[in-house]
PDB file of N, CA and C in Angstrom:
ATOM      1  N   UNK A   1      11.368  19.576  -3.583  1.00  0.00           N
ATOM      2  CA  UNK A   1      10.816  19.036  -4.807  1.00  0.00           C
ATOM      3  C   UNK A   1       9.337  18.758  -4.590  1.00  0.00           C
ATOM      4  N   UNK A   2       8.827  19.097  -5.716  1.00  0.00           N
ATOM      5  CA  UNK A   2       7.473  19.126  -5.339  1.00  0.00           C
ATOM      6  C   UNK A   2       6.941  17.873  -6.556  1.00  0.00           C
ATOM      7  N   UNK A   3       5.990  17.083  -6.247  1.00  0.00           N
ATOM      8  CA  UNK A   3       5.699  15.891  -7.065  1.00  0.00           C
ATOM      9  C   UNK A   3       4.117  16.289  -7.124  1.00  0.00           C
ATOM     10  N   UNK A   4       3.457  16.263  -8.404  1.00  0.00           N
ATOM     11  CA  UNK A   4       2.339  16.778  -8.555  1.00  0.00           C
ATOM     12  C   UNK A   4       1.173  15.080  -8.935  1.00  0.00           C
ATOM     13  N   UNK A   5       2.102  14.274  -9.603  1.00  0.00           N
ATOM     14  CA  UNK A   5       1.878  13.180 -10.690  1.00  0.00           C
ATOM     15  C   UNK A   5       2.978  11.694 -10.151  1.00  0.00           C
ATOM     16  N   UNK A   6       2.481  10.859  -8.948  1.00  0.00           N
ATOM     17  CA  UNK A   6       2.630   9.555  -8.344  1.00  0.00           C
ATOM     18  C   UNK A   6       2.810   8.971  -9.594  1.00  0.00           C
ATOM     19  N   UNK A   7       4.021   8.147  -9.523  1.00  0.00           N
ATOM     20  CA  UNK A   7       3.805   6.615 -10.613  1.00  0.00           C
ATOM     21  C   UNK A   7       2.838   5.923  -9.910  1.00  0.00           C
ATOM     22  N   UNK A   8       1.813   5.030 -10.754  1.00  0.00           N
ATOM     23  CA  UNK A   8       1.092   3.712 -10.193  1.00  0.00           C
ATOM     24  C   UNK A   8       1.531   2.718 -10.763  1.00  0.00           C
ATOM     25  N   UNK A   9       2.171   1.627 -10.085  1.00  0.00           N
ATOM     26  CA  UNK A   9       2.522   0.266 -10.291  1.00  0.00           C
ATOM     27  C   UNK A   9       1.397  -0.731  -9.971  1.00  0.00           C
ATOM     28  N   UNK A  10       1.497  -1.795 -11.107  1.00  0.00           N
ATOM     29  CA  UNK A  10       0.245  -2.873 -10.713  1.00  0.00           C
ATOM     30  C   UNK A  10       0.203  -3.595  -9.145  1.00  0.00           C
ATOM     31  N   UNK A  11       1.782  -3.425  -9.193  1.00  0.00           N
ATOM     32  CA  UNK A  11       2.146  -4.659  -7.716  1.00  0.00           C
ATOM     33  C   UNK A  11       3.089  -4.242  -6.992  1.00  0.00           C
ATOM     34  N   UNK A  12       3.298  -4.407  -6.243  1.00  0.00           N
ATOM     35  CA  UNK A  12       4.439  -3.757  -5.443  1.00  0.00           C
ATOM     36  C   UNK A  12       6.044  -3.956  -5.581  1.00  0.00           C
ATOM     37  N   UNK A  13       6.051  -5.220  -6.141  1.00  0.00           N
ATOM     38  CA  UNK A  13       7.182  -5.861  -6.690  1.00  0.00           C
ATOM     39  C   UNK A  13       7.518  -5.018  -8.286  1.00  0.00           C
ATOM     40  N   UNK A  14       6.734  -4.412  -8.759  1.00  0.00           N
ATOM     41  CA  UNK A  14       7.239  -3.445 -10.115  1.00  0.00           C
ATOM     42  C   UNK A  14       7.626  -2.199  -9.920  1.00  0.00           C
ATOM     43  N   UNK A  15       7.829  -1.872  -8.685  1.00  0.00           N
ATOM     44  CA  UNK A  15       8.097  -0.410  -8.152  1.00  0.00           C
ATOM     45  C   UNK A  15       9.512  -0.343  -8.792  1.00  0.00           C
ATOM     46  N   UNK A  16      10.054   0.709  -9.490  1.00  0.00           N
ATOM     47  CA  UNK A  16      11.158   1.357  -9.702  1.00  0.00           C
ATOM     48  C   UNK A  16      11.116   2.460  -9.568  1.00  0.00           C
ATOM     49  N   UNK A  17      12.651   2.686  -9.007  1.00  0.00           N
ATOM     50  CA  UNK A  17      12.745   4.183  -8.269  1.00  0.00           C
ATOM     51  C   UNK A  17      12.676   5.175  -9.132  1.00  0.00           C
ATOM     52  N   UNK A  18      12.145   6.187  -8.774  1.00  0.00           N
ATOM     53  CA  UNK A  18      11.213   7.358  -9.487  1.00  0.00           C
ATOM     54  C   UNK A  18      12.663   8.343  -9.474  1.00  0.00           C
ATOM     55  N   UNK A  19      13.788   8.067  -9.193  1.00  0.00           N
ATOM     56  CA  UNK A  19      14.798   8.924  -9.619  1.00  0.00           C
ATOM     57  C   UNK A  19      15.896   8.274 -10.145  1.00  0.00           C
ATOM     58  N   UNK A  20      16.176   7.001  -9.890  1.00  0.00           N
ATOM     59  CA  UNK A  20      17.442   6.398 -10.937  1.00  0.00           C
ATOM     60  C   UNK A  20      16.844   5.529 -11.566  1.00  0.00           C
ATOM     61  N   UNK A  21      15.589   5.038 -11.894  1.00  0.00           N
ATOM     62  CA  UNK A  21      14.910   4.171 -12.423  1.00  0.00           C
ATOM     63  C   UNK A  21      15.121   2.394 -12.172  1.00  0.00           C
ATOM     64  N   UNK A  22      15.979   2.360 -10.757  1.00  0.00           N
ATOM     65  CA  UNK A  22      16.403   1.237 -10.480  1.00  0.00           C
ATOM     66  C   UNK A  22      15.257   0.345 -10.215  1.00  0.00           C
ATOM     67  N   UNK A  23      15.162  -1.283 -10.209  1.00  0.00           N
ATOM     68  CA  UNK A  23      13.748  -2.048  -9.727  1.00  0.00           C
ATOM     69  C   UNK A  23      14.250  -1.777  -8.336  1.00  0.00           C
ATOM     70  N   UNK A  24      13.575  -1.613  -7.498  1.00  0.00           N
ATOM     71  CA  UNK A  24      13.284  -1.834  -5.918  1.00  0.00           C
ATOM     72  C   UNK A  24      12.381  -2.644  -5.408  1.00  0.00           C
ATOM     73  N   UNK A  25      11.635  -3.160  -6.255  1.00  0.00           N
ATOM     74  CA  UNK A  25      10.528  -3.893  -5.607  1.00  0.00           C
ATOM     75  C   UNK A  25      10.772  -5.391  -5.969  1.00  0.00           C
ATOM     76  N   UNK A  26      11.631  -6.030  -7.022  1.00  0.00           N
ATOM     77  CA  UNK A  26      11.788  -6.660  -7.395  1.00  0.00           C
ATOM     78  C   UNK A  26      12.535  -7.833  -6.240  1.00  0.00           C
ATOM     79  N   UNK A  27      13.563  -7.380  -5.053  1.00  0.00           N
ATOM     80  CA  UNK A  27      13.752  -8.180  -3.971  1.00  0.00           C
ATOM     81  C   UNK A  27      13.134  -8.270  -2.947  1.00  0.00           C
ATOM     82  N   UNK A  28      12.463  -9.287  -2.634  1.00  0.00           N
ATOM     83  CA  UNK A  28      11.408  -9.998  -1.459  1.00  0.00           C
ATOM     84  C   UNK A  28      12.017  -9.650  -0.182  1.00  0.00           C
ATOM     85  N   UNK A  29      13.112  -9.916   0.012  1.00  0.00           N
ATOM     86  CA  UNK A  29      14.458  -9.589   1.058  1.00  0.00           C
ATOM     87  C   UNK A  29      13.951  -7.867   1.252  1.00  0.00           C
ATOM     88  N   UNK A  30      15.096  -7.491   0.294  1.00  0.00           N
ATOM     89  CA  UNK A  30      15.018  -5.956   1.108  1.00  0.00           C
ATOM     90  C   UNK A  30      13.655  -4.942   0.337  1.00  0.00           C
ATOM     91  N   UNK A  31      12.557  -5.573  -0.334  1.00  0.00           N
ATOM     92  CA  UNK A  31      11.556  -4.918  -0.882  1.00  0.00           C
ATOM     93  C   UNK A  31      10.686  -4.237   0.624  1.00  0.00           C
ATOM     94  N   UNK A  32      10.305  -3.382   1.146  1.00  0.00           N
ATOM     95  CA  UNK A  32       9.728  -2.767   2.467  1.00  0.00           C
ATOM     96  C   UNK A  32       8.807  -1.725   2.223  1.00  0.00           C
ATOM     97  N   UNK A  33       7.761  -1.719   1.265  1.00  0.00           N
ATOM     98  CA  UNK A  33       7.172  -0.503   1.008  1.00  0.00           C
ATOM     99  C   UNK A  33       6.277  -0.033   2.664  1.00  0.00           C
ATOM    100  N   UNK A  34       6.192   1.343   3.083  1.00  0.00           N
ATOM    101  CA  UNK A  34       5.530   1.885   3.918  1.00  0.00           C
ATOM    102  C   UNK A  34       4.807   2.422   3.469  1.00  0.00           C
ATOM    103  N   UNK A  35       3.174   2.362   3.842  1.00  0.00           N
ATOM    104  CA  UNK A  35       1.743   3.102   4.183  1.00  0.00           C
ATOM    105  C   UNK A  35       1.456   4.019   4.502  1.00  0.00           C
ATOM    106  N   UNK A  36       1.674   5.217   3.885  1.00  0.00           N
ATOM    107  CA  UNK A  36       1.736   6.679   4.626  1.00  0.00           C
ATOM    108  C   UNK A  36       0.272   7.076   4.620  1.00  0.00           C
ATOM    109  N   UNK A  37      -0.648   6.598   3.393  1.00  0.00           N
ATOM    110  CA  UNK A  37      -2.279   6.925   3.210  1.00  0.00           C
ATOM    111  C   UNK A  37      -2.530   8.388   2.761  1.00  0.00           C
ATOM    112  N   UNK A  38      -1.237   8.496   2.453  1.00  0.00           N
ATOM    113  CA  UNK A  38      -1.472   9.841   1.988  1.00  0.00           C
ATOM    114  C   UNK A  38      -2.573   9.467   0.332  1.00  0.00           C
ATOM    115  N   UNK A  39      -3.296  10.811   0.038  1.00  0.00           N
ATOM    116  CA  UNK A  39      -4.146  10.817  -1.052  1.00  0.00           C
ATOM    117  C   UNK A  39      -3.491  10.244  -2.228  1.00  0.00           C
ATOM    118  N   UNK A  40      -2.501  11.029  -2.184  1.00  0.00           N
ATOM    119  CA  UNK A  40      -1.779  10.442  -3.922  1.00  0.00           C
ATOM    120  C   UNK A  40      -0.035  10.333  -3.224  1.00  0.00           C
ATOM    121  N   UNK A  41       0.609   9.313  -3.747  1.00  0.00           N
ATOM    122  CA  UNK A  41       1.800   8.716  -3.714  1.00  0.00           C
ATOM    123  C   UNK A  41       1.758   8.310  -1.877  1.00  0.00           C
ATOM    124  N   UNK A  42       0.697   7.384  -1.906  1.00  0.00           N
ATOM    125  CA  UNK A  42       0.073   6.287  -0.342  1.00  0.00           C
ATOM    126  C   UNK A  42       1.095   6.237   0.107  1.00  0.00           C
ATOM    127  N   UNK A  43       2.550   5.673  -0.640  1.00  0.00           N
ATOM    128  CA  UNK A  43       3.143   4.239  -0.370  1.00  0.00           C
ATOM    129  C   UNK A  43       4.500   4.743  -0.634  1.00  0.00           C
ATOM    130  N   UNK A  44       5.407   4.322   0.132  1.00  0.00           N
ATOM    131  CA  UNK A  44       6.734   4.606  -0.308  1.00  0.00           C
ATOM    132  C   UNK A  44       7.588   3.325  -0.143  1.00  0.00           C
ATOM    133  N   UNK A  45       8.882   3.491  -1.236  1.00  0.00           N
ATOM    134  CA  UNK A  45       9.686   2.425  -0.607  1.00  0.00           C
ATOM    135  C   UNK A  45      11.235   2.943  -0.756  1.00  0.00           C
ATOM    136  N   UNK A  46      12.241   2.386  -0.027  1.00  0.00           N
ATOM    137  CA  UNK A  46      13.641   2.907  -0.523  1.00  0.00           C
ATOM    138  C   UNK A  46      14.758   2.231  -1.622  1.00  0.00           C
ATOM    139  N   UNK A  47      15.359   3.228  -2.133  1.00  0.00           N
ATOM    140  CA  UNK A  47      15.860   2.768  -2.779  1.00  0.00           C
ATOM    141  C   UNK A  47      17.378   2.796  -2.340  1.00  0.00           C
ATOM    142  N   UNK A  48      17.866   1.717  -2.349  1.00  0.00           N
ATOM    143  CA  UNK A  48      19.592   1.201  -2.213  1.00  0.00           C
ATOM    144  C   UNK A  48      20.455   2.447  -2.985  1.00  0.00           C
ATOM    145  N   UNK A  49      20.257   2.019  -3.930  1.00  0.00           N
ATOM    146  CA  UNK A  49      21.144   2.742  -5.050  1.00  0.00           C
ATOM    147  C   UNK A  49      21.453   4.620  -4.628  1.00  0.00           C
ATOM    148  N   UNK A  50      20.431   5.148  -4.747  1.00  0.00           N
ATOM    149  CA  UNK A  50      20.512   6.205  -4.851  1.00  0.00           C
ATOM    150  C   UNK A  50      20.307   7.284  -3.543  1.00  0.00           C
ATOM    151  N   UNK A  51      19.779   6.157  -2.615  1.00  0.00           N
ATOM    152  CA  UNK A  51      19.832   6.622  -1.212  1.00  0.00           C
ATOM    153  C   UNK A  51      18.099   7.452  -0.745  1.00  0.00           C
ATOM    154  N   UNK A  52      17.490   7.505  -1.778  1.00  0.00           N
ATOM    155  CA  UNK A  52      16.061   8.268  -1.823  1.00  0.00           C
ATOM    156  C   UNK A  52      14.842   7.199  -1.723  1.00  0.00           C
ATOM    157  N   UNK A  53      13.669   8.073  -1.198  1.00  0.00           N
ATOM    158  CA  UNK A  53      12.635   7.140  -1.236  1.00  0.00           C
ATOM    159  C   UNK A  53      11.683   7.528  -2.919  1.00  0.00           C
ATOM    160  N   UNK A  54      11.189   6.491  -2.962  1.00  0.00           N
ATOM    161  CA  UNK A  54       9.759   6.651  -3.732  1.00  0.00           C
ATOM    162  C   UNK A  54       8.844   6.703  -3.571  1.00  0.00           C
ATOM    163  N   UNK A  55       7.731   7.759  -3.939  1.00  0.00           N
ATOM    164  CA  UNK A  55       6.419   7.679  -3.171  1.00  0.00           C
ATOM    165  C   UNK A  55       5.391   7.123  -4.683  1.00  0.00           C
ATOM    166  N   UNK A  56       4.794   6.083  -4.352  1.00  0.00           N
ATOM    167  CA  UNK A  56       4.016   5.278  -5.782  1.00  0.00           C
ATOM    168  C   UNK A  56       2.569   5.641  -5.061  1.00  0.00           C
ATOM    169  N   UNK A  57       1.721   5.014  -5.543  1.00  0.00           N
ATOM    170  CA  UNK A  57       0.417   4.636  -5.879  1.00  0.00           C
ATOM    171  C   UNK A  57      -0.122   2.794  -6.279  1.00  0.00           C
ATOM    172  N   UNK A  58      -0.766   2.304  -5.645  1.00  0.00           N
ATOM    173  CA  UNK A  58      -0.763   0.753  -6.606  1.00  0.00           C
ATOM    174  C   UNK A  58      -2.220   0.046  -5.714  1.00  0.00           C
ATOM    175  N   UNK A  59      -3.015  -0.642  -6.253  1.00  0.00           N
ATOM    176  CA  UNK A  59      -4.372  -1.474  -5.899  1.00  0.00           C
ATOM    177  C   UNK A  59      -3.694  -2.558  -5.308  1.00  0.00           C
ATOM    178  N   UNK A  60      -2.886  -2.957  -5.141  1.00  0.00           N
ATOM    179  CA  UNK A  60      -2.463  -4.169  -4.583  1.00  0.00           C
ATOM    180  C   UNK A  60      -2.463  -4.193  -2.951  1.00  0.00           C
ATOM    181  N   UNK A  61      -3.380  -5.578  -3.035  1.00  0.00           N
ATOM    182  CA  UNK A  61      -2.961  -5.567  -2.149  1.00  0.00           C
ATOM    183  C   UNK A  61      -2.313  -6.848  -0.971  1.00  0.00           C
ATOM    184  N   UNK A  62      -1.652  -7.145  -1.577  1.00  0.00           N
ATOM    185  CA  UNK A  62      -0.611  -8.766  -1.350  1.00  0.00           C
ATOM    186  C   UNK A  62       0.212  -8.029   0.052  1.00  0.00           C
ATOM    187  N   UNK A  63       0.541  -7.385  -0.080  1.00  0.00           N
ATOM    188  CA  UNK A  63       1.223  -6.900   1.525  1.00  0.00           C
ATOM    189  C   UNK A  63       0.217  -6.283   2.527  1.00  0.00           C
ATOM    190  N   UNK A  64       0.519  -6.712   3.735  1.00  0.00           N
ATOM    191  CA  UNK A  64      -0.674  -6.287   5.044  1.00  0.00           C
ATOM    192  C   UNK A  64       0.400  -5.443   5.539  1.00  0.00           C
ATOM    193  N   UNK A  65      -0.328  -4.577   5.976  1.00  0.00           N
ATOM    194  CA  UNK A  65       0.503  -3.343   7.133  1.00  0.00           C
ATOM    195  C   UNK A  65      -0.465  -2.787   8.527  1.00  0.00           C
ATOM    196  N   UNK A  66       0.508  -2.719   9.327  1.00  0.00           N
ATOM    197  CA  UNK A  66       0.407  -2.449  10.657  1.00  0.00           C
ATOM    198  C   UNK A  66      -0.423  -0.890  10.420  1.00  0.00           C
ATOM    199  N   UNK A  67      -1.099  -1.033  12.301  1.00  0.00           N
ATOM    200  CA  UNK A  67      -1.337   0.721  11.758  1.00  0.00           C
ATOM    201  C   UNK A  67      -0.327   1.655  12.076  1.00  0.00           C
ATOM    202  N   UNK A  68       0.904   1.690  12.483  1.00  0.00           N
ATOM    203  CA  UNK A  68       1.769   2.676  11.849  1.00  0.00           C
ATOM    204  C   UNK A  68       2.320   2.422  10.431  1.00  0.00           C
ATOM    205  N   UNK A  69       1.926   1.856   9.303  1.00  0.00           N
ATOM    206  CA  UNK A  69       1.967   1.403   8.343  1.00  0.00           C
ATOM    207  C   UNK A  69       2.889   0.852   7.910  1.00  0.00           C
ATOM    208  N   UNK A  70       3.880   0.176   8.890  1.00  0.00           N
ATOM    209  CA  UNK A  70       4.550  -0.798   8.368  1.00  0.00           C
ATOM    210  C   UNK A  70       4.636  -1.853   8.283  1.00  0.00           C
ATOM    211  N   UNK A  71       4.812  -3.038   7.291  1.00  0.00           N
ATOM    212  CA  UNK A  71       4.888  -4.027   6.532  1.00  0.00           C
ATOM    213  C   UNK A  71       4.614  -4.900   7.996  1.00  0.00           C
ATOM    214  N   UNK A  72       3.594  -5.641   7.801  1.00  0.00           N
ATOM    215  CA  UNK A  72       3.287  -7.151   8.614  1.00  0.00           C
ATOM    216  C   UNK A  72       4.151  -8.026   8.105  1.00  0.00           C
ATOM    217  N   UNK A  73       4.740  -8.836   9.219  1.00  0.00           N
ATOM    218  CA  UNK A  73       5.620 -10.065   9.178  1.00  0.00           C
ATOM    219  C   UNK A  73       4.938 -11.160   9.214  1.00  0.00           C
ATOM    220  N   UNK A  74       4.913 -12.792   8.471  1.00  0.00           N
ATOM    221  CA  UNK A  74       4.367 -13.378   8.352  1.00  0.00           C
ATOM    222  C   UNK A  74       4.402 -14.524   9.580  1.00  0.00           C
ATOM    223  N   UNK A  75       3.159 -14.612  10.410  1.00  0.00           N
ATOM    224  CA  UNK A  75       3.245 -15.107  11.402  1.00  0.00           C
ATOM    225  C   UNK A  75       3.012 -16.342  11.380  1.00  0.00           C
ATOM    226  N   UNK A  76       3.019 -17.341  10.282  1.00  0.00           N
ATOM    227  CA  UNK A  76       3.250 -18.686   9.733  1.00  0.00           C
ATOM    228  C   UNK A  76       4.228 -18.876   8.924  1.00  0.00           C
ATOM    229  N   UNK A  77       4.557 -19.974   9.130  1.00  0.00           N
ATOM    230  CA  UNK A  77       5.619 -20.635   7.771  1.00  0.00           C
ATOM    231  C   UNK A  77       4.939 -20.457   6.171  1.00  0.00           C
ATOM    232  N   UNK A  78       3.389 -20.281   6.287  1.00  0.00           N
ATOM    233  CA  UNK A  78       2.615 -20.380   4.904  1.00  0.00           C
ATOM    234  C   UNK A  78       2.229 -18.979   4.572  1.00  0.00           C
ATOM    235  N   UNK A  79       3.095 -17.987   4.880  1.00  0.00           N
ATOM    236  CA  UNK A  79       2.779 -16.815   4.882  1.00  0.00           C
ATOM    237  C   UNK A  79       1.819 -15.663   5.464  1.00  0.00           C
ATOM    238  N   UNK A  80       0.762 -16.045   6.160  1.00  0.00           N
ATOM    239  CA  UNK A  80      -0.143 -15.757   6.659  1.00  0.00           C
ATOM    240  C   UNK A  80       0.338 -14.671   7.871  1.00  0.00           C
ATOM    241  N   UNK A  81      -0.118 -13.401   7.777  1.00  0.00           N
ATOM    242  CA  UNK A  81       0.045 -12.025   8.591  1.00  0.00           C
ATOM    243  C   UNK A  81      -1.108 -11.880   9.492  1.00  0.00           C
ATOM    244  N   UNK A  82      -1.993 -12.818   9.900  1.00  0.00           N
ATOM    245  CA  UNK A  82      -3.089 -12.646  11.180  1.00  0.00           C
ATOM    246  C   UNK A  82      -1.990 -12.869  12.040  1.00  0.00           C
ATOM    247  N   UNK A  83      -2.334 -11.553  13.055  1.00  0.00           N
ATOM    248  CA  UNK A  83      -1.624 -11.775  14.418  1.00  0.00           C
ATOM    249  C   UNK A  83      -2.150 -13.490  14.916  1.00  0.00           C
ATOM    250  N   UNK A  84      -0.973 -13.804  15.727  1.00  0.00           N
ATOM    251  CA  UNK A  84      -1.396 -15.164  16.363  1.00  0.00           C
ATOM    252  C   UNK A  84      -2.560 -15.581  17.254  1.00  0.00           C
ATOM    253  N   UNK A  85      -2.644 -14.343  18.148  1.00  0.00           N
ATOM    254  CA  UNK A  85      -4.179 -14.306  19.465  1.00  0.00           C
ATOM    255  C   UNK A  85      -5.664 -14.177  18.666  1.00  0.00           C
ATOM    256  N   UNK A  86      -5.297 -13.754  17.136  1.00  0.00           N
ATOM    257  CA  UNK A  86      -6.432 -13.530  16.130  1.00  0.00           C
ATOM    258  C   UNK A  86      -6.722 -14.546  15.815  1.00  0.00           C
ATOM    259  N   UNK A  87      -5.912 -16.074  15.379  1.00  0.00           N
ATOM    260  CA  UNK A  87      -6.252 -17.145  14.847  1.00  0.00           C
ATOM    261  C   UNK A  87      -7.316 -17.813  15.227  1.00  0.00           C
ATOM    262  N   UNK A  88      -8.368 -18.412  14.765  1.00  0.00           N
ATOM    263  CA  UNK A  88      -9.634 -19.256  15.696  1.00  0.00           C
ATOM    264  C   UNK A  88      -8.842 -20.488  16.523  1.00  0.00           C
ATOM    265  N   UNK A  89      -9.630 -20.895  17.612  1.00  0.00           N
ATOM    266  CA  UNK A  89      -8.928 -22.209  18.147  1.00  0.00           C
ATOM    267  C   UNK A  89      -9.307 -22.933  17.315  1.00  0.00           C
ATOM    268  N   UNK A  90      -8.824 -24.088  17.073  1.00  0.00           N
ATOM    269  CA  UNK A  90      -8.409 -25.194  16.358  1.00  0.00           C
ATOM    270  C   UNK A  90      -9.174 -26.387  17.448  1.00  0.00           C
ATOM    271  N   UNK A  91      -9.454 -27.729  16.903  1.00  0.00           N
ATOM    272  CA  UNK A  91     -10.092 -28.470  17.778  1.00  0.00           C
ATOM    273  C   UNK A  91      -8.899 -29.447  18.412  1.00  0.00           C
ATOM    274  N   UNK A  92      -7.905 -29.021  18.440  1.00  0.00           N
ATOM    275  CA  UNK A  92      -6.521 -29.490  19.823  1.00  0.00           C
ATOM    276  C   UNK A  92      -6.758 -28.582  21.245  1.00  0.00           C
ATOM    277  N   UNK A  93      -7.198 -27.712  20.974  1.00  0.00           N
ATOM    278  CA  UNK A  93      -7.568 -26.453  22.104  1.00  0.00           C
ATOM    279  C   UNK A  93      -6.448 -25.436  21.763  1.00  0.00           C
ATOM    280  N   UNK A  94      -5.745 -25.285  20.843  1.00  0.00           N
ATOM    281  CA  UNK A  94      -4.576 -24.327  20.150  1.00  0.00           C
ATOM    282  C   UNK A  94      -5.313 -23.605  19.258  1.00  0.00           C
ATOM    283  N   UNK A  95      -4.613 -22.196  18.971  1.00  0.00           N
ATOM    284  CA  UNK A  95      -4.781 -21.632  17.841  1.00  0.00           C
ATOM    285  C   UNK A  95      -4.332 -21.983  16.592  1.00  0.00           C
ATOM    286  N   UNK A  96      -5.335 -21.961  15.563  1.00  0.00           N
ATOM    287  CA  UNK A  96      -4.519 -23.009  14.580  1.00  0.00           C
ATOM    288  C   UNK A  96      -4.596 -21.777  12.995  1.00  0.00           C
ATOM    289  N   UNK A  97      -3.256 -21.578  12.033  1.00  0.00           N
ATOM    290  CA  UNK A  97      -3.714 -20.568  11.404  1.00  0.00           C
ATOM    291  C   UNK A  97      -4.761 -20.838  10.224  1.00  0.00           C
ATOM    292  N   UNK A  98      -5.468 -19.689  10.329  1.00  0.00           N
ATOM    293  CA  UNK A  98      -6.772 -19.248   8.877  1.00  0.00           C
ATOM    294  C   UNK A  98      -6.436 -19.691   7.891  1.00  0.00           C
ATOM    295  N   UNK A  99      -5.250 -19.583   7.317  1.00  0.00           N
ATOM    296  CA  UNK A  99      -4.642 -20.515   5.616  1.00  0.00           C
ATOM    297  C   UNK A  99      -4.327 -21.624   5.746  1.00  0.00           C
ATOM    298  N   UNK A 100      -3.661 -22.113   6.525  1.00  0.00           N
ATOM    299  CA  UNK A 100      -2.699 -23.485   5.843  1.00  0.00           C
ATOM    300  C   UNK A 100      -3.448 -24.515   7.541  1.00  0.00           C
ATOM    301  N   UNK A 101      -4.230 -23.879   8.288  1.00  0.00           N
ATOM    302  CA  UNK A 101      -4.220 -24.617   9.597  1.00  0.00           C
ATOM    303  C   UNK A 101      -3.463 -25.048  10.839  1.00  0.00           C
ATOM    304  N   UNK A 102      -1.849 -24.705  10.438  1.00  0.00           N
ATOM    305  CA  UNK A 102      -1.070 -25.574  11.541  1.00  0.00           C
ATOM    306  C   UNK A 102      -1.476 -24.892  12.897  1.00  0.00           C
ATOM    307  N   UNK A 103      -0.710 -25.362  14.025  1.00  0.00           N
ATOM    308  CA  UNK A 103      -0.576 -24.995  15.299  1.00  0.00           C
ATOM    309  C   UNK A 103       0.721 -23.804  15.501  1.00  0.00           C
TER     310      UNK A 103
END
């Protein structure tokens, strides 16, 4: 199958699958879009239902990804995806994180 014409979604969370029209992006849980960087349809994510991926397009950018382009895990309780050795020290002599500050 050849795809000439990517859907673009505003956010990543509006992604529906480009073959059963299911939401996929809509669960935080199993929502996982991957970074391929390809020119047109960047981004893919899977869909449950139908067993296929989607390849979208979207400006968003609320999710951080690794450089094999998959999804950064949030390395604070406050969501924050700076690796931990990245954080500035903090004046305890700890790394303390960039958003919310803790240790």
């Amino acid at each position: 199958m050849q795809n000439r014409k990517f859907p673009i979604f505003t956010k990543h969370i509006e992604v529906t699958c480009f073959h059963c029209d299911m939401p996929i992006g809509t669960d935080p849980e199993r929502m996982q879009p991957i970074y391929y960087g390809f020119p047109r349809g960047a981004y893919g994510m899977w869909c449950e239902s139908c067993k296929l991926r989607t390849y979208y397009d979207t400006e968003d950018k609320s999710v951080s990804f690794d450089a094999k382009g998959d999804p950064l895990r949030p390395v604070c309780s406050c969501g924050e995806t700076t690796p931990y050795d990245e954080w500035p020290m903090g004046w305890s002599g700890y790394h303390s994180c960039p958003t919310c500050g803790m240790t």
